[in-house]
N, C-alpha and C. Protein backbone atom coordinates (compact mmCIF):
# COMPACT_ATOMS: atom_id res chain seq x y z
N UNK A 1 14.44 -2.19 6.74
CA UNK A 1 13.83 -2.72 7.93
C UNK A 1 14.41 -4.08 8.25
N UNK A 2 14.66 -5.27 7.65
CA UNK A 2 15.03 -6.37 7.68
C UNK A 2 16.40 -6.15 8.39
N UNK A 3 17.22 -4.91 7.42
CA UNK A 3 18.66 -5.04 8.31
C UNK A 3 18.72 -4.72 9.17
N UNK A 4 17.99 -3.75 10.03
CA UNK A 4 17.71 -3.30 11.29
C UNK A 4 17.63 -4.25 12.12
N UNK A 5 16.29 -4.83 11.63
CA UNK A 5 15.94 -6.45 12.30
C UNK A 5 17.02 -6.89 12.54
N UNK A 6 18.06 -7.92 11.77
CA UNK A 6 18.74 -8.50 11.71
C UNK A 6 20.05 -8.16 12.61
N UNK A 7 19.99 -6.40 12.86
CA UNK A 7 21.23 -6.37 13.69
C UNK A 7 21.18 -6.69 14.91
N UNK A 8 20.21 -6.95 15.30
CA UNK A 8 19.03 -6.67 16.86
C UNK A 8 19.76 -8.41 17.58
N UNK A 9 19.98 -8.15 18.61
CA UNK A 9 20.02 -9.90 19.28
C UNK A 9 18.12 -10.09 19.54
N UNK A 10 18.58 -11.41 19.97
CA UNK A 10 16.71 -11.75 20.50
C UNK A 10 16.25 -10.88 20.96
N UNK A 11 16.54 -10.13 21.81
CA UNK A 11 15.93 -9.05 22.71
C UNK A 11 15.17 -7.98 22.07
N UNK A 12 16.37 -7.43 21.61
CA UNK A 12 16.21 -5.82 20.68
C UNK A 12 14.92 -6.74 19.47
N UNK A 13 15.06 -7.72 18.77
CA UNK A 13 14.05 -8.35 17.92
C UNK A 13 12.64 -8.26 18.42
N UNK A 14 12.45 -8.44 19.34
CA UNK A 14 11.54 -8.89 20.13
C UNK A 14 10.73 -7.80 20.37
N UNK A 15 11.46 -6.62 21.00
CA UNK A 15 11.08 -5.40 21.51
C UNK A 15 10.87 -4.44 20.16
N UNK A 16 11.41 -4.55 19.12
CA UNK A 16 11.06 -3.75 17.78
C UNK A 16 9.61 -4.27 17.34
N UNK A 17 9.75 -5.41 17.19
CA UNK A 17 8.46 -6.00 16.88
C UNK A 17 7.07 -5.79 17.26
N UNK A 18 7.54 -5.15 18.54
CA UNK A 18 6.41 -5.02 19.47
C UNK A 18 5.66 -3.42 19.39
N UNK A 19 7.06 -3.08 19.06
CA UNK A 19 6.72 -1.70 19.33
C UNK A 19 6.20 -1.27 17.59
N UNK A 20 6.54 -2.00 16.54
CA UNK A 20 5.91 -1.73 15.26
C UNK A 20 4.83 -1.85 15.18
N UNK A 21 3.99 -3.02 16.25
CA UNK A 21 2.51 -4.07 16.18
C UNK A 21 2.34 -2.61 16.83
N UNK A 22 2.44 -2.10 17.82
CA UNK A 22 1.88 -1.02 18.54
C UNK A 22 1.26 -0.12 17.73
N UNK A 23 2.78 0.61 16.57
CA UNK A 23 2.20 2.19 15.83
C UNK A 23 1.41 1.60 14.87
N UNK A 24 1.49 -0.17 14.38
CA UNK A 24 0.42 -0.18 13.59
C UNK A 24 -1.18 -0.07 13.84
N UNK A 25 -1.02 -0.87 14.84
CA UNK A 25 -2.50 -0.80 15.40
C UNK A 25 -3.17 0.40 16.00
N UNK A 26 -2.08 1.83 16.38
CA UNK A 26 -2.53 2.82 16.67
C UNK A 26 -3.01 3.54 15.25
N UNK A 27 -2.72 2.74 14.22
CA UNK A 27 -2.98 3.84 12.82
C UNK A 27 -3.87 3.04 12.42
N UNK A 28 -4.27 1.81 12.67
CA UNK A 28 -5.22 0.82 11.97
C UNK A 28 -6.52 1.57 12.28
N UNK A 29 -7.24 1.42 11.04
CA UNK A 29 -8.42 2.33 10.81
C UNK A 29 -9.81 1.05 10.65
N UNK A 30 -9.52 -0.10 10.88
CA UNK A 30 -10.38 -1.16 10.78
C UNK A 30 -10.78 -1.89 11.87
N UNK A 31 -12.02 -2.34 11.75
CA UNK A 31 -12.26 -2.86 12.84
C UNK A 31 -13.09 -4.24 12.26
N UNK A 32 -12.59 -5.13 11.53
CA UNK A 32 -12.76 -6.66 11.40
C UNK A 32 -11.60 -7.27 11.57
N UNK A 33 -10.04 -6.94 12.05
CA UNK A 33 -9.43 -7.83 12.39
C UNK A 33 -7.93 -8.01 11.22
N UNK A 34 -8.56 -6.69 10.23
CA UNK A 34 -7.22 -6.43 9.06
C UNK A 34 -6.15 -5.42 10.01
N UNK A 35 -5.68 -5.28 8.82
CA UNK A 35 -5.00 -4.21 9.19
C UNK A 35 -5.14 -3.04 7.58
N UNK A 36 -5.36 -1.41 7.92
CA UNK A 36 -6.07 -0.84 7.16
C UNK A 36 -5.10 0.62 7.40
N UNK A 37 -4.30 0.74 6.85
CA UNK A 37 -3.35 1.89 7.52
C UNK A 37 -3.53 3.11 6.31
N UNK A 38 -3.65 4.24 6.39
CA UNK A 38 -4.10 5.46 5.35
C UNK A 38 -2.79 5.92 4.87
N UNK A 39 -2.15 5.95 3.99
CA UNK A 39 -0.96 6.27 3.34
C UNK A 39 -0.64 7.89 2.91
N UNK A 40 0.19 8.88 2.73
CA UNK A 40 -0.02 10.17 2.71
C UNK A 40 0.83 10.00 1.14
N UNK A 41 1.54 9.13 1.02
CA UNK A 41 2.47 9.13 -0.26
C UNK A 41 2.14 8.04 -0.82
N UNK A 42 2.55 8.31 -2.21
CA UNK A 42 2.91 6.73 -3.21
C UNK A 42 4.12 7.09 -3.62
N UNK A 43 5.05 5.90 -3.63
CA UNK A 43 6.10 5.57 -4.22
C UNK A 43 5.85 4.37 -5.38
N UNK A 44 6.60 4.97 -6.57
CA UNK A 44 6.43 4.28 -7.50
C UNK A 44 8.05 3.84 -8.23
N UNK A 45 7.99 2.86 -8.66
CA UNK A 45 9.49 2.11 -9.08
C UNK A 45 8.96 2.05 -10.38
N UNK A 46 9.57 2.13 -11.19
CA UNK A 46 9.42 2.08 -12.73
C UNK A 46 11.47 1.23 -13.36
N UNK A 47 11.27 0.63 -14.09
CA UNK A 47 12.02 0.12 -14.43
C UNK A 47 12.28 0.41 -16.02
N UNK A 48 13.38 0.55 -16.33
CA UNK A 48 13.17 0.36 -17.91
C UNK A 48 14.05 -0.36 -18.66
N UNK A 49 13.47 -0.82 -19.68
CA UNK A 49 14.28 -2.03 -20.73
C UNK A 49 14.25 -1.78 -22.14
């Protein structure tokens, strides 16, 4: 996501941003002012040493 961001001039920045605040708040399941989004997966990273 960042590199996406990053390829974007001001514009394209601007307009991604907007449009992410959008699908979040269409999935936001809260109503005090969080943000509360329902997940269908977990991804898990495990490392080993």
């Amino acid at each position: 996501m960042i590199k996406a961001f990053e390829a974007l001039d001001d514009a394209g920045q601007e307009a991604l941003a907007r449009d992410l605040e959008e699908v979040f708040e269409s999935w936001n399941t809260s109503d005090d002012g969080t943000l509360v989004v329902t997940g269908e997966h977990l991804e898990v990273v495990a490392v080993r040493r």
